[in-house]
N, C-alpha and C. Protein backbone atom coordinates (compact mmCIF):
# COMPACT_ATOMS: atom_id res chain seq x y z
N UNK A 1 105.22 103.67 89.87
CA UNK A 1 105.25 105.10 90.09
C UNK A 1 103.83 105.56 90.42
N UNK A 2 103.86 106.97 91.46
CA UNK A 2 102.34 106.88 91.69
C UNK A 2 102.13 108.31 91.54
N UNK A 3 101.10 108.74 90.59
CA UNK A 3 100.79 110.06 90.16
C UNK A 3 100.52 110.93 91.46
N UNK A 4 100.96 111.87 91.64
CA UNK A 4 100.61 113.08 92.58
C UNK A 4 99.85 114.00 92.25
N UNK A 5 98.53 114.37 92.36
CA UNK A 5 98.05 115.66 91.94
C UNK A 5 98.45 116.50 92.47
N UNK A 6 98.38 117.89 92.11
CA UNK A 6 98.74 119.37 92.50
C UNK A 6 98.97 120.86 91.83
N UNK A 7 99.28 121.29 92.22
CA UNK A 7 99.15 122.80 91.02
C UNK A 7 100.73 122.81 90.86
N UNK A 8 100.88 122.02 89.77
CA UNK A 8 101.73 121.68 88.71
C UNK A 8 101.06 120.65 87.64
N UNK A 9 101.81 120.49 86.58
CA UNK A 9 101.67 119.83 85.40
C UNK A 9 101.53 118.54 85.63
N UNK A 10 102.59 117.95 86.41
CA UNK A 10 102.78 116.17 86.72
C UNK A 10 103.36 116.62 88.30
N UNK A 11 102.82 115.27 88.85
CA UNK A 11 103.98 115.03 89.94
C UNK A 11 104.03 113.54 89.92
N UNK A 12 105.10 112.75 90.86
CA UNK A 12 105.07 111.72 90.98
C UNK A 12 105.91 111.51 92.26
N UNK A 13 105.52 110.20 92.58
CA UNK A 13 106.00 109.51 93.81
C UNK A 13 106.57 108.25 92.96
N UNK A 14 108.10 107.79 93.46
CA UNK A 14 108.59 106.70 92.73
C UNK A 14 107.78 105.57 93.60
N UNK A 15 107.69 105.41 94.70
CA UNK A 15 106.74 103.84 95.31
C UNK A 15 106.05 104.17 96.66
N UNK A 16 106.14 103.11 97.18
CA UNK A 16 105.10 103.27 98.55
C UNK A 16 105.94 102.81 99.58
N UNK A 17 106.56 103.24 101.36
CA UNK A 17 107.31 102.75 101.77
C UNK A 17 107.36 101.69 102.17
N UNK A 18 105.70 101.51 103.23
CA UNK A 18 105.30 100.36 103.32
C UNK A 18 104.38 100.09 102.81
N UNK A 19 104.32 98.58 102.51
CA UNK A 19 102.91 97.64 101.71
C UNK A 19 102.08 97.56 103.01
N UNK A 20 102.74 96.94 104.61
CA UNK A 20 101.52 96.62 105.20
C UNK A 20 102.43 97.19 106.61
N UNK A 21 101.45 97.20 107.67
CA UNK A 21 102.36 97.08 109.14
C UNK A 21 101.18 96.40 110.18
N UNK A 22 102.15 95.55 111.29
CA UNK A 22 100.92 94.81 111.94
C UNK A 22 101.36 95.14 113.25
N UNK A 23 100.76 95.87 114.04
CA UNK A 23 101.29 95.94 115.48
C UNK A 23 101.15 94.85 116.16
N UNK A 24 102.26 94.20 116.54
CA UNK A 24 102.66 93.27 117.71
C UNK A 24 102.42 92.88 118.98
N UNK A 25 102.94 94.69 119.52
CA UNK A 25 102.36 94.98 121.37
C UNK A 25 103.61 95.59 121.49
N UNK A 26 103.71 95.95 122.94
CA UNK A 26 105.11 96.30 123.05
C UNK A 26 106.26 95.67 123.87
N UNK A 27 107.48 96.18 123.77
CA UNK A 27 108.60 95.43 123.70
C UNK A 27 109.05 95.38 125.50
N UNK A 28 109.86 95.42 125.98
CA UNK A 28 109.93 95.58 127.71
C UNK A 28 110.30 96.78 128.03
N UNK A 29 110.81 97.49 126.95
CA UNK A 29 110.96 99.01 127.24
C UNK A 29 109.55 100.22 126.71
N UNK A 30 108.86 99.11 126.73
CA UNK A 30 107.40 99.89 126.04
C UNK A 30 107.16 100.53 124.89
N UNK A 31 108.58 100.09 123.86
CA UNK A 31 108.35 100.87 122.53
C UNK A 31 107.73 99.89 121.85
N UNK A 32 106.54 100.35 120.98
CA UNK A 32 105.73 99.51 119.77
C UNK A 32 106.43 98.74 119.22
N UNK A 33 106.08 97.57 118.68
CA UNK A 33 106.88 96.70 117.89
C UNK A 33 105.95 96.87 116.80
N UNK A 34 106.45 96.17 115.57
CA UNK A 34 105.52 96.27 113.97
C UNK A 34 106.30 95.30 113.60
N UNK A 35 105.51 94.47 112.51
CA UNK A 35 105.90 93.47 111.62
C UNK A 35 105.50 93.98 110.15
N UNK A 36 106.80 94.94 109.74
CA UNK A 36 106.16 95.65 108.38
C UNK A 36 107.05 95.03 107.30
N UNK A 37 106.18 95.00 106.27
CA UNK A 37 106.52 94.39 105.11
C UNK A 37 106.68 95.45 103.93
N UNK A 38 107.65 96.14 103.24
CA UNK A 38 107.99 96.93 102.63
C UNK A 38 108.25 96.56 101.10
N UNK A 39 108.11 97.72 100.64
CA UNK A 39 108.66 97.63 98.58
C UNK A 39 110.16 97.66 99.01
N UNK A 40 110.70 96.72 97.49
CA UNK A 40 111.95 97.12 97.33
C UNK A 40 112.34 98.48 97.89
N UNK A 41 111.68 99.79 97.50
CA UNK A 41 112.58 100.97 97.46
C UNK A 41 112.33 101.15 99.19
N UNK A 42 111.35 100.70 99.48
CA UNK A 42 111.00 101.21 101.11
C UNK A 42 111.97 100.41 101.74
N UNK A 43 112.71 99.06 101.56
CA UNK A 43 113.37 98.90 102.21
C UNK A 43 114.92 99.29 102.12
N UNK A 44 115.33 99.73 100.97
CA UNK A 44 116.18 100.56 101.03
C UNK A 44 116.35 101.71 102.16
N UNK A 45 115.77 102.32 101.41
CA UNK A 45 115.15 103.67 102.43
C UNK A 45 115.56 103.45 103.73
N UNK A 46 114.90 102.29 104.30
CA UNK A 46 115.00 101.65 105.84
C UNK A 46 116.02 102.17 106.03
N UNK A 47 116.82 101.14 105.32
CA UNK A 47 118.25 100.84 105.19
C UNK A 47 119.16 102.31 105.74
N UNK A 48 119.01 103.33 104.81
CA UNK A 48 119.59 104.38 104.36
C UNK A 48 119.12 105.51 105.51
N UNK A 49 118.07 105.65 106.17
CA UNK A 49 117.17 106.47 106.87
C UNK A 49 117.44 106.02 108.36
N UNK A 50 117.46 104.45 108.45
CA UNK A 50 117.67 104.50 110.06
C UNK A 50 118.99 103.51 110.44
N UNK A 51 119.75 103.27 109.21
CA UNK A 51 120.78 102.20 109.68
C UNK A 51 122.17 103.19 109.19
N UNK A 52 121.73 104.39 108.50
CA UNK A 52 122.87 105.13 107.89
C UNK A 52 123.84 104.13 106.98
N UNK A 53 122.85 103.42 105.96
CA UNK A 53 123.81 102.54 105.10
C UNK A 53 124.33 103.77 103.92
N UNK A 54 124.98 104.18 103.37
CA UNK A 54 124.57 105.04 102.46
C UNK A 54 125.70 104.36 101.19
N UNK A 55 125.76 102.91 101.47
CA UNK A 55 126.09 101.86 100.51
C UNK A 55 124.63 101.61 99.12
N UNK A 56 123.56 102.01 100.08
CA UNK A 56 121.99 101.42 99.05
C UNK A 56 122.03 102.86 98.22
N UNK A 57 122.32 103.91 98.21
CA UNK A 57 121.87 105.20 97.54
C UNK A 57 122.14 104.45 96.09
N UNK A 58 123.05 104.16 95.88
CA UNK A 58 122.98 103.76 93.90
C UNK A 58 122.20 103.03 93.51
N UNK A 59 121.99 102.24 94.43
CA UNK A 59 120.49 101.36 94.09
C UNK A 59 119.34 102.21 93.80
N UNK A 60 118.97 103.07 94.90
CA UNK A 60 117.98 103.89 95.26
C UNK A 60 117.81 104.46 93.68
N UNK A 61 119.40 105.36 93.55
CA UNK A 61 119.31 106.14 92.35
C UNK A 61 118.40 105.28 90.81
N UNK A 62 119.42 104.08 90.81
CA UNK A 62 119.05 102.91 90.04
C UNK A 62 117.56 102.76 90.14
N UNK A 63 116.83 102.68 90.91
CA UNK A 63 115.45 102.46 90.63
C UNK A 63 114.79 103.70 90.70
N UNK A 64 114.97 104.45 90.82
CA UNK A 64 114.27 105.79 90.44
C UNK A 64 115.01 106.28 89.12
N UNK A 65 115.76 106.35 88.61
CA UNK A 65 115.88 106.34 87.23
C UNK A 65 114.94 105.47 86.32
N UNK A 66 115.16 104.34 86.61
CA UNK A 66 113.86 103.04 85.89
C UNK A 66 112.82 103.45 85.87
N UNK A 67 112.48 104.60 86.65
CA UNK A 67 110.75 104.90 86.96
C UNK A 67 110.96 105.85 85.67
N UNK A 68 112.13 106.98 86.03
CA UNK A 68 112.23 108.36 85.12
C UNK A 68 111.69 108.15 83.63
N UNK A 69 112.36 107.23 83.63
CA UNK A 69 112.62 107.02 81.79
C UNK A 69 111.03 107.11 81.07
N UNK A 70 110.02 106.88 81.92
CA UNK A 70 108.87 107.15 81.50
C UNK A 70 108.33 108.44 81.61
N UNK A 71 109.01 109.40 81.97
CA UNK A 71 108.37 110.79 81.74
C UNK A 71 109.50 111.67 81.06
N UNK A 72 108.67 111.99 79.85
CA UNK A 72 109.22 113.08 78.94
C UNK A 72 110.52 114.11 79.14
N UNK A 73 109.92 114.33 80.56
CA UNK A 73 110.54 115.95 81.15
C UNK A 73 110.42 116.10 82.55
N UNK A 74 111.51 116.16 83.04
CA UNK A 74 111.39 116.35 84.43
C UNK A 74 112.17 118.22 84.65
N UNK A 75 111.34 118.81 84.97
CA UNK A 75 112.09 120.05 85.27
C UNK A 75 113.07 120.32 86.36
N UNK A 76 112.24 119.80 87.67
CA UNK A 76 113.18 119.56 88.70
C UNK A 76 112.92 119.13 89.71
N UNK A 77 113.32 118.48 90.87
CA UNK A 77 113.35 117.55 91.25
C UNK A 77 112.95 118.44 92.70
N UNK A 78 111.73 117.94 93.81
CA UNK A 78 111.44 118.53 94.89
C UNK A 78 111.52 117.40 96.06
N UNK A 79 112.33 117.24 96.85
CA UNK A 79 112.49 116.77 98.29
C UNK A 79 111.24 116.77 99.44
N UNK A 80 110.68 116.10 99.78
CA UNK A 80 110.10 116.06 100.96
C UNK A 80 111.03 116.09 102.34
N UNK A 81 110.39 117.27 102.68
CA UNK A 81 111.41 118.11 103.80
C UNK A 81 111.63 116.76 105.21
N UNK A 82 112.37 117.03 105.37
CA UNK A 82 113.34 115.74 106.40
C UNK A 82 112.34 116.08 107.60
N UNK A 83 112.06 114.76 108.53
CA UNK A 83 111.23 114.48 109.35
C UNK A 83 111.87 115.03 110.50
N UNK A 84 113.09 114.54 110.97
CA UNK A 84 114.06 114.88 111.74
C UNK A 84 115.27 115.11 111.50
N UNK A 85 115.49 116.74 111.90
CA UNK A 85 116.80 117.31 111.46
C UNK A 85 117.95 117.05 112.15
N UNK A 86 117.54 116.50 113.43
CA UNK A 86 118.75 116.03 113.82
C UNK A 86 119.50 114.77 114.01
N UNK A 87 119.18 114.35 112.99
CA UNK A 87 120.27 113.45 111.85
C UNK A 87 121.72 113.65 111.68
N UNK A 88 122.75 112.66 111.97
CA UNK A 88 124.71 113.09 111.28
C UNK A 88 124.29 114.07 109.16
N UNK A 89 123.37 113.02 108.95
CA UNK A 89 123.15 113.18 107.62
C UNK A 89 121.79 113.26 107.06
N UNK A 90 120.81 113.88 106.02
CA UNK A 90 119.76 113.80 105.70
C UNK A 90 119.69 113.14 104.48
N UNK A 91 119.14 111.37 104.92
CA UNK A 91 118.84 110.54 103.90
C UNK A 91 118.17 111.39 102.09
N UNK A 92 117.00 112.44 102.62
CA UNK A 92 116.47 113.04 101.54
C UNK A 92 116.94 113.25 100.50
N UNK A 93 118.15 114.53 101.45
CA UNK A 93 118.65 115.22 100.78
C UNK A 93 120.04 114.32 100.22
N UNK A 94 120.36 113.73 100.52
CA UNK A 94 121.29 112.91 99.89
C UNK A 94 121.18 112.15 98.63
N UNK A 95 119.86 111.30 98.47
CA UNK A 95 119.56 111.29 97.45
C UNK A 95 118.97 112.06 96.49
N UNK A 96 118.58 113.33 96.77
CA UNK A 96 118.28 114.19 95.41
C UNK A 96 119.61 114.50 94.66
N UNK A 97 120.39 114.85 95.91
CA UNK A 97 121.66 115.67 95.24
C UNK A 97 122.52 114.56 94.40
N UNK A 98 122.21 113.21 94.81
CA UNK A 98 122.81 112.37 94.01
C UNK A 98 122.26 112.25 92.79
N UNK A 99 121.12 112.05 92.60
CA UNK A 99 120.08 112.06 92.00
C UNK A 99 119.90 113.29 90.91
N UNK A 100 120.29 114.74 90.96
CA UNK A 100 120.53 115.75 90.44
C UNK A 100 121.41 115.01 90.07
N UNK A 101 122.61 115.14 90.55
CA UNK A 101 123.89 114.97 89.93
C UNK A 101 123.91 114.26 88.76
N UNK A 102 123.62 112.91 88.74
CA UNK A 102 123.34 112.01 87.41
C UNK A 102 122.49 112.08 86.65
N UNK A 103 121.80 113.34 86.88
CA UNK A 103 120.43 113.41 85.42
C UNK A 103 120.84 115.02 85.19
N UNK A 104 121.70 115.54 85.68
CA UNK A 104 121.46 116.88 85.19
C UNK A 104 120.09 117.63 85.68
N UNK A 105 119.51 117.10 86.04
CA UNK A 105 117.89 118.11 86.64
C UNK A 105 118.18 118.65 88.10
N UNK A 106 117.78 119.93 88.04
CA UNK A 106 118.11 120.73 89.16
C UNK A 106 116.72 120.06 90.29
C-alpha cells in the first residue's frame, strides 16, 4: 500500500500499475510497442480496463481488502476519475461500487 499525502487525514494507493516499461519501437502500423512488467493488481487492472474481463473484479476486490484490514477507518472511498469516458463500462467505477458494496463504506 502506498501512502498519499494531501489535505486529508490518510490517503492511500493499494499498488503501483506498472513496475517497469521498455519501449521496443514501433509496430507496422506505427503504434509503440512496450514490454511492461506489472504488480499483481496492475495486471488485473490490464485485464479489466482494456480486455473488459470483469471476471478479475473479485480478485481486485480480494486484494484491496488485504491492504484495508490495516487501516482503522476508512470513511470513504474516492475514485480516480476515468481516463476515457467512452468506454461500454468504467473499469473505476465498477470497482468502487463493488468495493462499497462489500465494506459498507460509501
Amino acid at each position: 500500500m502506498i501512502k498519499i499525502d494531501g489535505n486529508w487525514k490518510a490517503g492511500y494507493a493499494i499498488d503501483l500499475h506498472t513496475i517497469s516499461s521498455v519501449y521496443l519501437g514501433d509496430n507496422l502500423d506505427g503504434e509503440p510497442q512496450f514490454d511492461n512488467d506489472r504488480s499483481e493488481m496492475g495486471e488485473l487492472i490490464n485485464r479489466l480496463k482494456y480486455h473488459s474481463d470483469e471476471t478479475v473484479v473479485p480478485k481486485i476486490i480480494e486484494l484491496i481488502n488485504k491492504n484495508l484490514k490495516n487501516i482503522k477507518a476508512v470513511d470513504f472511498i474516492i475514485p480516480v476519475p476515468p481516463s476515457n469516458l467512452n468506454r461500454a463500462f468504467q473499469p473505476v467505477y465498477k470497482i468502487v461500487e463493488e468495493l462499497s458494496r462489500n465494506s459498507t463504506v460509501p
